[in-house]
N, C-alpha and C. Protein backbone atom coordinates (compact mmCIF):
# COMPACT_ATOMS: atom_id res chain seq x y z
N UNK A 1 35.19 -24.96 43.01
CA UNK A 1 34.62 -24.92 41.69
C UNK A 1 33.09 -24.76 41.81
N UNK A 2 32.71 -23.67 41.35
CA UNK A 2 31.17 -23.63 41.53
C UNK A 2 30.38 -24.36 40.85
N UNK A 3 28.98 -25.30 41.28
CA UNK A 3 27.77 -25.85 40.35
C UNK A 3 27.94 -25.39 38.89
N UNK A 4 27.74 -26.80 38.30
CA UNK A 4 27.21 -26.46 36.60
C UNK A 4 25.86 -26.26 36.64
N UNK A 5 25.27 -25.50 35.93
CA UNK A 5 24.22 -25.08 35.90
C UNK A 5 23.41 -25.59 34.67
N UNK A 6 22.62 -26.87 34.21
CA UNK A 6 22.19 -27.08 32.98
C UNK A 6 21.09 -25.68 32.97
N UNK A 7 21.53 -25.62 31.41
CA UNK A 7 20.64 -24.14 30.79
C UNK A 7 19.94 -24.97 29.73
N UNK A 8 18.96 -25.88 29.79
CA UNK A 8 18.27 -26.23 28.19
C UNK A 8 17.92 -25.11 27.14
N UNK A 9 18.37 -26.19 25.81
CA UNK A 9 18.37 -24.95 24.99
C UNK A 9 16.79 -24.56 24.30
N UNK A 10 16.81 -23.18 24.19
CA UNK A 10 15.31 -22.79 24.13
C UNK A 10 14.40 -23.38 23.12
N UNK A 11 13.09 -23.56 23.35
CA UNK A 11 12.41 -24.49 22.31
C UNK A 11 12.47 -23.73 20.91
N UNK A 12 12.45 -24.60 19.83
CA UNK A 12 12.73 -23.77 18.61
C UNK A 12 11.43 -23.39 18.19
N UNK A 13 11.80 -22.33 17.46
CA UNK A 13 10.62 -21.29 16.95
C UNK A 13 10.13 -21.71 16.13
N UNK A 14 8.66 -21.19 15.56
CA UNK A 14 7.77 -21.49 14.91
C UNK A 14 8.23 -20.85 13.67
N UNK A 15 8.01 -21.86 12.30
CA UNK A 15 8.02 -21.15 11.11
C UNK A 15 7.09 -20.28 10.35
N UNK A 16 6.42 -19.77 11.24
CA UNK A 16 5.34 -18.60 11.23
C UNK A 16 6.24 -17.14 11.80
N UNK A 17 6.97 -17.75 12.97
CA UNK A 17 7.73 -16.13 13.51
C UNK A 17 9.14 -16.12 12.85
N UNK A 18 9.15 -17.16 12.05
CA UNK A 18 10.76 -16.86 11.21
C UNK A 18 10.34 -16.20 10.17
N UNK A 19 9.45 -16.08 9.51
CA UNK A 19 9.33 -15.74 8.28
C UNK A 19 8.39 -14.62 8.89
N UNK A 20 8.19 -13.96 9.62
CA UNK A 20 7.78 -13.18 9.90
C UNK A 20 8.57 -11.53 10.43
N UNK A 21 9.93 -12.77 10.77
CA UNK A 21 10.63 -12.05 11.37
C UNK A 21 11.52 -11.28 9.97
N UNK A 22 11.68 -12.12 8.85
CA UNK A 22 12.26 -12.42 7.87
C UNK A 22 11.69 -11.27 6.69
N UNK A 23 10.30 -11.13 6.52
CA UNK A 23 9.02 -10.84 5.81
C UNK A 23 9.84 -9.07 6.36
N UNK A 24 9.73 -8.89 7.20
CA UNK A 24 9.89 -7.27 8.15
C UNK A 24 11.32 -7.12 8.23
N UNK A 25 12.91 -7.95 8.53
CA UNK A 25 13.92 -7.36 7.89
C UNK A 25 14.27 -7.22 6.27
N UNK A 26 13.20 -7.63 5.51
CA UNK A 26 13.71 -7.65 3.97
C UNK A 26 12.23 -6.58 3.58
N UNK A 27 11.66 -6.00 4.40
CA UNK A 27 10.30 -5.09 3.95
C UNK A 27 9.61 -5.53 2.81
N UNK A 28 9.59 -6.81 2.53
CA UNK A 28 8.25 -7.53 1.93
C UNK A 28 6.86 -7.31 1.99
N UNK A 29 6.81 -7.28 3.25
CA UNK A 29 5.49 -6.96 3.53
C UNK A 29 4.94 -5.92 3.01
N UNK A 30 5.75 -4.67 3.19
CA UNK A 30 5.50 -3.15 2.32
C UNK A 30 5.44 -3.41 0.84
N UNK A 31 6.22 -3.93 0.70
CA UNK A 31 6.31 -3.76 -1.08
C UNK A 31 5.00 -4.69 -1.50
N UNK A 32 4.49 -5.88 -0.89
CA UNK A 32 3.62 -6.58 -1.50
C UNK A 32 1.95 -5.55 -0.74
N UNK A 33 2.17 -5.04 0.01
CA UNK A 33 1.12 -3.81 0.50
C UNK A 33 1.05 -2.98 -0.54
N UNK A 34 1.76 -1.97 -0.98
CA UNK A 34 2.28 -1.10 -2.10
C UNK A 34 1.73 -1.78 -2.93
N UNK A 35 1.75 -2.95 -3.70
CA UNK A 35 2.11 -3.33 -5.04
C UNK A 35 0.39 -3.57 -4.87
N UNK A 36 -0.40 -4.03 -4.02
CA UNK A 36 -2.07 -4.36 -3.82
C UNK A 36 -2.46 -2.91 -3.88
N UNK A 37 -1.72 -1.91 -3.29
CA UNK A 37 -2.39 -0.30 -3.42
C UNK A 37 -2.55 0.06 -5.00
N UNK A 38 -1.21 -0.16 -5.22
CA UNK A 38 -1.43 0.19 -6.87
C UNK A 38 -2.00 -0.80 -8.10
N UNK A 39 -1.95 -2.04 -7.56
CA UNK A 39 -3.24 -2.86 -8.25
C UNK A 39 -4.57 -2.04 -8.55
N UNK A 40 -5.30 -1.74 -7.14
CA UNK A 40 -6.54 -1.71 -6.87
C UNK A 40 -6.61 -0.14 -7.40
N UNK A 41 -5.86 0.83 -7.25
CA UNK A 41 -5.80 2.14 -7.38
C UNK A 41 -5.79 1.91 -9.28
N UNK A 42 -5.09 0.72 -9.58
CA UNK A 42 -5.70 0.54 -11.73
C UNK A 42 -6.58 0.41 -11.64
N UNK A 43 -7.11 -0.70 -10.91
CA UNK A 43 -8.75 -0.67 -11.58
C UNK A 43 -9.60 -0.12 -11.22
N UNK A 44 -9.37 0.75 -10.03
CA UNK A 44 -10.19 1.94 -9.78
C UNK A 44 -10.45 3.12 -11.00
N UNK A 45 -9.17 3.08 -11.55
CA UNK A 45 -9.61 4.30 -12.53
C UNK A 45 -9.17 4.17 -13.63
N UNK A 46 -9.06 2.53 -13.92
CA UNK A 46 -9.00 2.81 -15.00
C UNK A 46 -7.69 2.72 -16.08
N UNK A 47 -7.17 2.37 -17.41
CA UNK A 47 -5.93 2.17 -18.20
C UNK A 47 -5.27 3.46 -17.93
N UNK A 48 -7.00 4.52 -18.83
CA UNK A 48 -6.78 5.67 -19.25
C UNK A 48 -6.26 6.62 -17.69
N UNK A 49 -6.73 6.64 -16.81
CA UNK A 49 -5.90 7.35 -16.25
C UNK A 49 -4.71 6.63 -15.23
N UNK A 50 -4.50 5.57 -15.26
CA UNK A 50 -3.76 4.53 -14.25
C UNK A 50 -2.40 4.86 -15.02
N UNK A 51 -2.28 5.24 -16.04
CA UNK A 51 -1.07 5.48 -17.10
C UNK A 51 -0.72 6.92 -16.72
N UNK A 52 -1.23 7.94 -16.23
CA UNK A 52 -1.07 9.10 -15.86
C UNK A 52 -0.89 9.36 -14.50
N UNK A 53 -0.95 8.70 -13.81
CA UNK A 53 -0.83 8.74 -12.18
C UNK A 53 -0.27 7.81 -11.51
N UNK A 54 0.30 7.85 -9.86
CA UNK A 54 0.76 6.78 -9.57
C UNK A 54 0.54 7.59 -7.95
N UNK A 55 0.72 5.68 -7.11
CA UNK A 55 0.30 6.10 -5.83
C UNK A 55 1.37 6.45 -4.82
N UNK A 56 1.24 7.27 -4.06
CA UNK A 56 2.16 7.96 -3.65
C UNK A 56 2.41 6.77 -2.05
N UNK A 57 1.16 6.60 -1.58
CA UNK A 57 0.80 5.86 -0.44
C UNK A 57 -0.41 6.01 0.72
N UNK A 58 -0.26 5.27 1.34
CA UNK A 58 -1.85 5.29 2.04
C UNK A 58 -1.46 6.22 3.63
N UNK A 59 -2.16 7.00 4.13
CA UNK A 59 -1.30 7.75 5.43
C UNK A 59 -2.78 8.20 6.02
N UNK A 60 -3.12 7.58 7.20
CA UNK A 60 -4.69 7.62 8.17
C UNK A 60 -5.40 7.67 7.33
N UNK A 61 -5.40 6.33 6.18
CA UNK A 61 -6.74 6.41 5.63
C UNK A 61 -7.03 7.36 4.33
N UNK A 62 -6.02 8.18 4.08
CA UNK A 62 -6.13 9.36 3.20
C UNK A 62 -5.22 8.68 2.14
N UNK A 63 -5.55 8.20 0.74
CA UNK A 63 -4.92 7.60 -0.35
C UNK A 63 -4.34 9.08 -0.69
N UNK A 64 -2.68 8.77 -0.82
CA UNK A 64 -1.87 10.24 -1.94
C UNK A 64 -1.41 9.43 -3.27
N UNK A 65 -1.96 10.46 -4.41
CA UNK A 65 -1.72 9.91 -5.49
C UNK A 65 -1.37 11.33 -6.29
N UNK A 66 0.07 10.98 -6.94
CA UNK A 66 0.50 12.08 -8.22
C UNK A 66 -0.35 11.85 -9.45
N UNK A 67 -0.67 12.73 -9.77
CA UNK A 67 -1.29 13.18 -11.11
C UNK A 67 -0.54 13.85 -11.97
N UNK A 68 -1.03 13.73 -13.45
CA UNK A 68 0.28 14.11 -14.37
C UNK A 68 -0.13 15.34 -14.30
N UNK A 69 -1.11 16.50 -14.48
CA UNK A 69 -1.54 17.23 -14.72
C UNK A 69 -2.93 17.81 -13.46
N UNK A 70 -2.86 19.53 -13.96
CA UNK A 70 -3.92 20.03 -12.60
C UNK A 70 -5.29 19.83 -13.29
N UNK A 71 -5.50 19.32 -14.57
CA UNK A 71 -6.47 19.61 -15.24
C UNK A 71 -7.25 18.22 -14.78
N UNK A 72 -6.48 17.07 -14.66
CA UNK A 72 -6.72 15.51 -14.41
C UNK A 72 -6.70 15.46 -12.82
N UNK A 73 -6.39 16.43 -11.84
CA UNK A 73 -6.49 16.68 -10.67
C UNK A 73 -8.10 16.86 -10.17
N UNK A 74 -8.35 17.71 -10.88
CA UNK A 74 -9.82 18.37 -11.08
C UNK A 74 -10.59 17.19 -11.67
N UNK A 75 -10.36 16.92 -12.52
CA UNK A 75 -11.47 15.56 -13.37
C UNK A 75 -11.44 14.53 -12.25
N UNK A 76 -10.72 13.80 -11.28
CA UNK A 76 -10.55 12.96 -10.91
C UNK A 76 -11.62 13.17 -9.20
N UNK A 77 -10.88 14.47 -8.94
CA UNK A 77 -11.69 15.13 -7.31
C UNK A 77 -12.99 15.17 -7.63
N UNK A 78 -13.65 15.59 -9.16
CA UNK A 78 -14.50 16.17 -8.78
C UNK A 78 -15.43 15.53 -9.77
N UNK A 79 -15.09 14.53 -10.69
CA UNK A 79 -15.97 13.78 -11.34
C UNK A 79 -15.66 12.29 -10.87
N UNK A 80 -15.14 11.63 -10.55
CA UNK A 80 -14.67 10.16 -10.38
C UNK A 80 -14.38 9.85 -9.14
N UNK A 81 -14.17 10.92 -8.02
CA UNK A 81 -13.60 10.76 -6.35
C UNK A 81 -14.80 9.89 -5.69
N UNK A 82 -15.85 9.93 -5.81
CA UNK A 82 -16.94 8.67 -4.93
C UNK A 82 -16.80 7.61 -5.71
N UNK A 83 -17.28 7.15 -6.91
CA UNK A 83 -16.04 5.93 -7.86
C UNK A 83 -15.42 5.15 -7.60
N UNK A 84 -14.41 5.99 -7.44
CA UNK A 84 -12.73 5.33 -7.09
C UNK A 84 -13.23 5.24 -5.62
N UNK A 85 -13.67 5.90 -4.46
CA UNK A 85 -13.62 5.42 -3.13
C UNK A 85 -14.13 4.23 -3.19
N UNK A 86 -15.28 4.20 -3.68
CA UNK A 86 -16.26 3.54 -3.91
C UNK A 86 -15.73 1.72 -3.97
N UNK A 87 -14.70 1.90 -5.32
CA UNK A 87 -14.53 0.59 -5.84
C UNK A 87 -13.23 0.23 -4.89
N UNK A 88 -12.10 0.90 -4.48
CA UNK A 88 -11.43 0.83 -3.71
C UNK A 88 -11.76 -0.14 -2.78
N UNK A 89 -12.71 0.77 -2.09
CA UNK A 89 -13.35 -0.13 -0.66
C UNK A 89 -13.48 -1.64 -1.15
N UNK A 90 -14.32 -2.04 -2.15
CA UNK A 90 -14.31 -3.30 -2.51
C UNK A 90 -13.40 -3.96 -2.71
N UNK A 91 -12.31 -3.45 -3.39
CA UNK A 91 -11.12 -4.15 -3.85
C UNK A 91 -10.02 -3.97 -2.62
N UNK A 92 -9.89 -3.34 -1.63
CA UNK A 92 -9.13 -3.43 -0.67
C UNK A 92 -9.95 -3.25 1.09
N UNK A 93 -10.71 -4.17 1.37
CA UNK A 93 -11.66 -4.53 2.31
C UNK A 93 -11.02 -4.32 3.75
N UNK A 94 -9.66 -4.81 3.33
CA UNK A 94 -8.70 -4.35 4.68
C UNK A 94 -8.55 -3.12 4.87
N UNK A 95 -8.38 -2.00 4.15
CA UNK A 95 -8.00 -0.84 4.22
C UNK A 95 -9.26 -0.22 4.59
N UNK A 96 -8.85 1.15 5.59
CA UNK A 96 -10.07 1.85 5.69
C UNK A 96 -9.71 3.23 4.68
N UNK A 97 -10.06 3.43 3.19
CA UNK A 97 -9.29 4.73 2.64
C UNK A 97 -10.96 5.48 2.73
N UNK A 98 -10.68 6.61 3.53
CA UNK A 98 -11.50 7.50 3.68
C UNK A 98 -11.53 8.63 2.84
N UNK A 99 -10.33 8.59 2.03
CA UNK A 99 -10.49 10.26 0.91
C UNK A 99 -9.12 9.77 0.32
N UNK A 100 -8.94 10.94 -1.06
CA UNK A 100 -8.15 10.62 -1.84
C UNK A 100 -7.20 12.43 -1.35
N UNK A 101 -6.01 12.30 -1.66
CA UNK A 101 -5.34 13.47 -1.85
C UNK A 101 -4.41 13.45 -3.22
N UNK A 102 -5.21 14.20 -4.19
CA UNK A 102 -4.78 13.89 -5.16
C UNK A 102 -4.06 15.29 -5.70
N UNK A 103 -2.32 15.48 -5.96
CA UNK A 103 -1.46 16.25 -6.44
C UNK A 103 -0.99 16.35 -7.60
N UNK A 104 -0.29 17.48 -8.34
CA UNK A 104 -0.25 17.17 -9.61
C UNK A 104 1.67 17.33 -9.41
N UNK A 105 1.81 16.50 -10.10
CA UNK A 105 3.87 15.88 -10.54
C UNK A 105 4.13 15.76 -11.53
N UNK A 106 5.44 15.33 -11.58
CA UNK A 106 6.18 14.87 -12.39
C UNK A 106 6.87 13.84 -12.97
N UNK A 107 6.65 12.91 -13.75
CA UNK A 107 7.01 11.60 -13.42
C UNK A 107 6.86 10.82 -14.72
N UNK A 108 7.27 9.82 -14.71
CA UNK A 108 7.66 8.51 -15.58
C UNK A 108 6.62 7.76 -15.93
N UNK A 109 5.63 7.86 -16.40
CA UNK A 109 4.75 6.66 -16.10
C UNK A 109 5.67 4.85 -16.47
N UNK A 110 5.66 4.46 -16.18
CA UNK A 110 6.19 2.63 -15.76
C UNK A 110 5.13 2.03 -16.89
């Protein structure tokens, strides 16, 4: 009969890496990321156009956001784009958003 071998059982984990672990199989983390993008992306610009657009997502730094229209594409690039970087940066300190890519869609406003 060969040696028993005691195996102690492993020390238990921290409730920092359970809910961490937890946070990333239920993608919490994204949605409460997302939900701070499109916070900060309202008060960047605003009722009047926050009702007409929505954020698509953040990708190297480059914010993508649908626009209802090419006409509000143009108003936004080319009158309000330092602005919105501008206040962004303040309101999301973590993020590095270096430029906006702003498209024109189709969509629901919420």
């Amino acid at each position: 009969m060969p040696p028993i071998i005691y195996k102690p059982d492993p020390p238990p984990e921290s409730i920092k890496e359970v809910l961490a672990r937890l946070f990333t199989a239920r993608g919490w983390g994204r949605r409460s990321a997302r939900l701070h993008l499109e916070r900060a992306w309202s008060e960047a610009v605003g009722v009047e156009y926050a009702t007409k657009s929505r954020v698509l997502g953040l990708k190297r730094g480059i914010l993508e956001v649908e626009v209802a229209s090419g006409v509000l594409v143009q108003e936004l690039a080319h009158y309000h784009k330092r602005r919105i970087l501008q206040t962004l940066s303040e309101k999301l300190p973590g993020e590095k958003i270096k430029d906006l890519r702003l498209r024109v869609g189709s969509f629901e406003s919420s």
